[in-house]
N, C-alpha and C. Protein backbone atom coordinates (compact mmCIF):
# COMPACT_ATOMS: atom_id res chain seq x y z
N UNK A 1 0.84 -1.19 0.00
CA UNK A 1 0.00 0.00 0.00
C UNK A 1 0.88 1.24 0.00
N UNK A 2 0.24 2.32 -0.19
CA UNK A 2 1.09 3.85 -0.59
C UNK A 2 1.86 3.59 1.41
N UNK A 3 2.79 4.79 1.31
CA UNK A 3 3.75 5.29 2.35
C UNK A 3 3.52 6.62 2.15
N UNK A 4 2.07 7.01 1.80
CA UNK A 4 2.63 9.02 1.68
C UNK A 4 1.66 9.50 3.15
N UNK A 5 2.72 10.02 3.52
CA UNK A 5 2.01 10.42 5.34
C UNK A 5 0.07 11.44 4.89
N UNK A 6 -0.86 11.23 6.18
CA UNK A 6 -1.82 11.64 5.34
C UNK A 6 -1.59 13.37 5.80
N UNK A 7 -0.81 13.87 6.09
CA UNK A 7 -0.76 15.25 6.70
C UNK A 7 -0.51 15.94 5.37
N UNK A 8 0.05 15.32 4.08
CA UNK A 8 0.79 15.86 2.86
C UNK A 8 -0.52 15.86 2.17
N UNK A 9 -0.33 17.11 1.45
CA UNK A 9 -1.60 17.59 0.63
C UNK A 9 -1.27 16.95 -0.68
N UNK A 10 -2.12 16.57 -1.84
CA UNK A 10 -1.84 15.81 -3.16
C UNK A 10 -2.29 17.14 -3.69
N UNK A 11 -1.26 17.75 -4.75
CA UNK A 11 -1.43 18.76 -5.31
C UNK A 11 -1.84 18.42 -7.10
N UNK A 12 -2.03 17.51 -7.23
CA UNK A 12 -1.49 16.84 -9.25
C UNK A 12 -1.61 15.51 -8.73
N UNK A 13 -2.12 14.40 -9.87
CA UNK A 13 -2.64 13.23 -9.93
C UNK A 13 -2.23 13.02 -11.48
N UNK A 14 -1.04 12.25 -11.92
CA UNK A 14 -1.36 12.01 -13.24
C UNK A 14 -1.00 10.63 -13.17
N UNK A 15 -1.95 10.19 -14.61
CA UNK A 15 -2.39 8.71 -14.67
C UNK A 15 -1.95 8.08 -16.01
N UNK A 16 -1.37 6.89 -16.34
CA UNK A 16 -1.23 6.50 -17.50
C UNK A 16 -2.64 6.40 -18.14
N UNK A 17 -2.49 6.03 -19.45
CA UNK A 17 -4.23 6.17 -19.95
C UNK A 17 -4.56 4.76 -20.12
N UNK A 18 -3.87 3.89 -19.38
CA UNK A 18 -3.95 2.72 -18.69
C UNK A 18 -4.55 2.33 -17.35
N UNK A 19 -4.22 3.32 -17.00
CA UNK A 19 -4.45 3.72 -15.24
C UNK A 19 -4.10 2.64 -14.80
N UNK A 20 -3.14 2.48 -15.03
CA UNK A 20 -2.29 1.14 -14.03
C UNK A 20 -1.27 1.92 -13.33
N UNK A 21 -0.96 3.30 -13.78
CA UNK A 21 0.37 3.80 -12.90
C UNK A 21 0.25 4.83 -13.05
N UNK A 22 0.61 5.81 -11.67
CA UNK A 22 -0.13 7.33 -10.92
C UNK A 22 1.18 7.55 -10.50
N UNK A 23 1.29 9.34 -10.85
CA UNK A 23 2.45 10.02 -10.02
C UNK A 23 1.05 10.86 -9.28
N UNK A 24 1.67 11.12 -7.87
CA UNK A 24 1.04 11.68 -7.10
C UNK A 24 2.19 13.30 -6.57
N UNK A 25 1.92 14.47 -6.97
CA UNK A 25 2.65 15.55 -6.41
C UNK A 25 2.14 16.07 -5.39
N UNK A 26 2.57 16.32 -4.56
CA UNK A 26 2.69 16.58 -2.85
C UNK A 26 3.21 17.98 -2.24
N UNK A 27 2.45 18.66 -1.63
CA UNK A 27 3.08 19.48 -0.49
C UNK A 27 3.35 18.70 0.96
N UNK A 28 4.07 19.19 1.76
CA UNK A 28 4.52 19.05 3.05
C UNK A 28 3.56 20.24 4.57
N UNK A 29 4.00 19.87 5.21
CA UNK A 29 3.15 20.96 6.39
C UNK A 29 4.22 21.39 6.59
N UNK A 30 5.43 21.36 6.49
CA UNK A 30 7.25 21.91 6.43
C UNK A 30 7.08 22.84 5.05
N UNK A 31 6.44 22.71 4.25
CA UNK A 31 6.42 24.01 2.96
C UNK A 31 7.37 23.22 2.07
N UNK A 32 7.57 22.24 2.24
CA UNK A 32 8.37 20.93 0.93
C UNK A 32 7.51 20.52 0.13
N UNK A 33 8.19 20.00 -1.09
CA UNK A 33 7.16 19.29 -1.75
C UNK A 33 7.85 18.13 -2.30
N UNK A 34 6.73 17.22 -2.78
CA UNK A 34 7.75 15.60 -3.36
C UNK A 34 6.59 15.15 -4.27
N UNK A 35 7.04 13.97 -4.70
CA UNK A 35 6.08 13.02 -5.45
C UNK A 35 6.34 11.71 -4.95
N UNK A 36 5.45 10.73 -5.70
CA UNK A 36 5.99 9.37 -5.87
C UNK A 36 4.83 8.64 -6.79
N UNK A 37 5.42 7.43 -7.20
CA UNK A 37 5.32 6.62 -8.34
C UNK A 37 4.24 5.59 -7.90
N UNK A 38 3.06 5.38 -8.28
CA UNK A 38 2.55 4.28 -7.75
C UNK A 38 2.17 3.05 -8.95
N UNK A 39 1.44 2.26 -8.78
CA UNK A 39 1.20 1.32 -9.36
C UNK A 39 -0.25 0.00 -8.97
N UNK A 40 -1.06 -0.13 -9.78
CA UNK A 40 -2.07 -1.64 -9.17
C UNK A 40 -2.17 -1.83 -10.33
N UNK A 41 -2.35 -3.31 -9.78
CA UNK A 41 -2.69 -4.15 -11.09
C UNK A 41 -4.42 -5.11 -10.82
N UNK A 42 -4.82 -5.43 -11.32
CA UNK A 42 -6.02 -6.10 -11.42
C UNK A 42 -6.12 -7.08 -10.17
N UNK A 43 -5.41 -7.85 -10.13
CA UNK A 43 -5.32 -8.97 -8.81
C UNK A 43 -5.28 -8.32 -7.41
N UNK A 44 -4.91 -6.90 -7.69
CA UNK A 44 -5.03 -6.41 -6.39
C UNK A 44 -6.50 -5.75 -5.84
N UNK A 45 -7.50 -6.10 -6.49
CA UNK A 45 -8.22 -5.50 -6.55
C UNK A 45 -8.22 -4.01 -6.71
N UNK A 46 -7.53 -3.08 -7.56
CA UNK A 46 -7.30 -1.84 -7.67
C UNK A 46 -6.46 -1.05 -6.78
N UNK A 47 -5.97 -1.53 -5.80
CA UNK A 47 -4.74 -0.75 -4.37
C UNK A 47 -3.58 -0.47 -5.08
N UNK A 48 -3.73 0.92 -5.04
CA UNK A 48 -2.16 1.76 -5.59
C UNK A 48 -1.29 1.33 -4.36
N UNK A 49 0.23 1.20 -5.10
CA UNK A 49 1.18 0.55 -4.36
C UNK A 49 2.74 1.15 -4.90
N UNK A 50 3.33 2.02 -3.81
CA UNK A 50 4.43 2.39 -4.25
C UNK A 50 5.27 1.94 -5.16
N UNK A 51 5.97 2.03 -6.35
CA UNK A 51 6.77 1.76 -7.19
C UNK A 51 8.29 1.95 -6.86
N UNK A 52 8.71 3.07 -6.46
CA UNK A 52 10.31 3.15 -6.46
C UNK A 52 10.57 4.43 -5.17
N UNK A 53 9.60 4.76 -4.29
CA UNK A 53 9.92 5.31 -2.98
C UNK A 53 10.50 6.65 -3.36
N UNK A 54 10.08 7.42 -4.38
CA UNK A 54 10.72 8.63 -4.16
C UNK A 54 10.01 9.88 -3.90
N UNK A 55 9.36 9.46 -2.82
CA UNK A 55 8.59 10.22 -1.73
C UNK A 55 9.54 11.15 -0.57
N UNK A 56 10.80 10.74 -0.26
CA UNK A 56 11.39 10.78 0.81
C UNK A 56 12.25 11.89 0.51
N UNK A 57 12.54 12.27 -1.12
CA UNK A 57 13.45 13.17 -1.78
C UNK A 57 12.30 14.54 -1.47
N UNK A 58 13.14 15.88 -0.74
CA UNK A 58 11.95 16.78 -0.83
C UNK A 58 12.88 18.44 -1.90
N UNK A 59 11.89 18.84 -2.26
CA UNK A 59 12.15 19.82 -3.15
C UNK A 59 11.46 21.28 -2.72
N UNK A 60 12.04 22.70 -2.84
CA UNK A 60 11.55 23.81 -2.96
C UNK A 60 10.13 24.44 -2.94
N UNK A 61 10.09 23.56 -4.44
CA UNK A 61 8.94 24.31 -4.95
C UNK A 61 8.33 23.02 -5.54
N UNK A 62 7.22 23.29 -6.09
CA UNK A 62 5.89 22.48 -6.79
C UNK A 62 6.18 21.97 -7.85
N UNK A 63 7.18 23.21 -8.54
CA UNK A 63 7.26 23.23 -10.04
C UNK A 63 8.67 22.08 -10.29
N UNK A 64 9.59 22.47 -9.46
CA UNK A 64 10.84 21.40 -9.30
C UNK A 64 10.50 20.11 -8.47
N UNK A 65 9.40 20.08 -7.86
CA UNK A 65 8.65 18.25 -7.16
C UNK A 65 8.28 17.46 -9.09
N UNK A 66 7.53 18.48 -9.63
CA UNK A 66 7.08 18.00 -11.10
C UNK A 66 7.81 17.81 -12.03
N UNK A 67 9.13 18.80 -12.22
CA UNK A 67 10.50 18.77 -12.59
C UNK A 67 11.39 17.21 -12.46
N UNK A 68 11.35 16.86 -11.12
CA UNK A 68 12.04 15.57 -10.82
C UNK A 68 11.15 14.59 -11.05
N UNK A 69 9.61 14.65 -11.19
CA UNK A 69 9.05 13.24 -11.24
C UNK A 69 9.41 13.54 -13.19
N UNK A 70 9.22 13.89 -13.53
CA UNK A 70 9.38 14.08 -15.36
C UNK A 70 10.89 13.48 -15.43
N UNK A 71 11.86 13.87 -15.04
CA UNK A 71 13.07 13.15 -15.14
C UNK A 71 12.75 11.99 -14.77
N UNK A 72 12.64 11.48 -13.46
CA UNK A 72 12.85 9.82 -13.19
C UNK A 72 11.44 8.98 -13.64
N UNK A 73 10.82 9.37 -14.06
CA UNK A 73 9.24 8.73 -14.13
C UNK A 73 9.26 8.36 -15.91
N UNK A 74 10.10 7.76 -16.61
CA UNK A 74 9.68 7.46 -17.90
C UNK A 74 8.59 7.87 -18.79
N UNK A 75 7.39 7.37 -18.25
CA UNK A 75 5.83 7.28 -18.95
C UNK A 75 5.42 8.75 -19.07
N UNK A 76 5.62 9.78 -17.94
CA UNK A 76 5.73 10.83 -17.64
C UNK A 76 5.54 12.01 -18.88
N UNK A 77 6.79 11.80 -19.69
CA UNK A 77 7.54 12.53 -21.05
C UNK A 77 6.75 11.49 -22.31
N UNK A 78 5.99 10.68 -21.91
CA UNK A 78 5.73 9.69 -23.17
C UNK A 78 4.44 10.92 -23.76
């Protein structure tokens, strides 16, 4: 299941047009911001499930949280 604390606001939701895999962009109650990579597949009955933990990396601003998921997130730039 996700690891994103529930105190962090979800600012952006983007979805493959598969919807098998979600970046989620994040503020902090610290004024940080992050993302992370999720993933479900059918057998799970639909439960998004962290992909590669890069929740923990925090950034400035909103625009550089969206900045870094576009670099490491492949599907992202597709």
């Amino acid at each position: 299941m996700t690891h994103l604390d529930p105190t962090w606001t979800i600012l952006a939701s983007y979805e493959t047009q598969e919807h098998n895999r979600c970046v989620d962009v994040f503020a902090r109650p610290d004024g940080t911001y992050g993302f992370e990579e999720f993933r479900r597949d059918p057998e799970d009955m639909g439960a998004w499930y962290d992909v590669a933990y890069f929740a923990e990396h925090r950034y400035p601003t909103q625009v550089e949280a969206e900045e870094a998921a576009r670099s490491a997130v492949h599907w992202l730039t597709d």
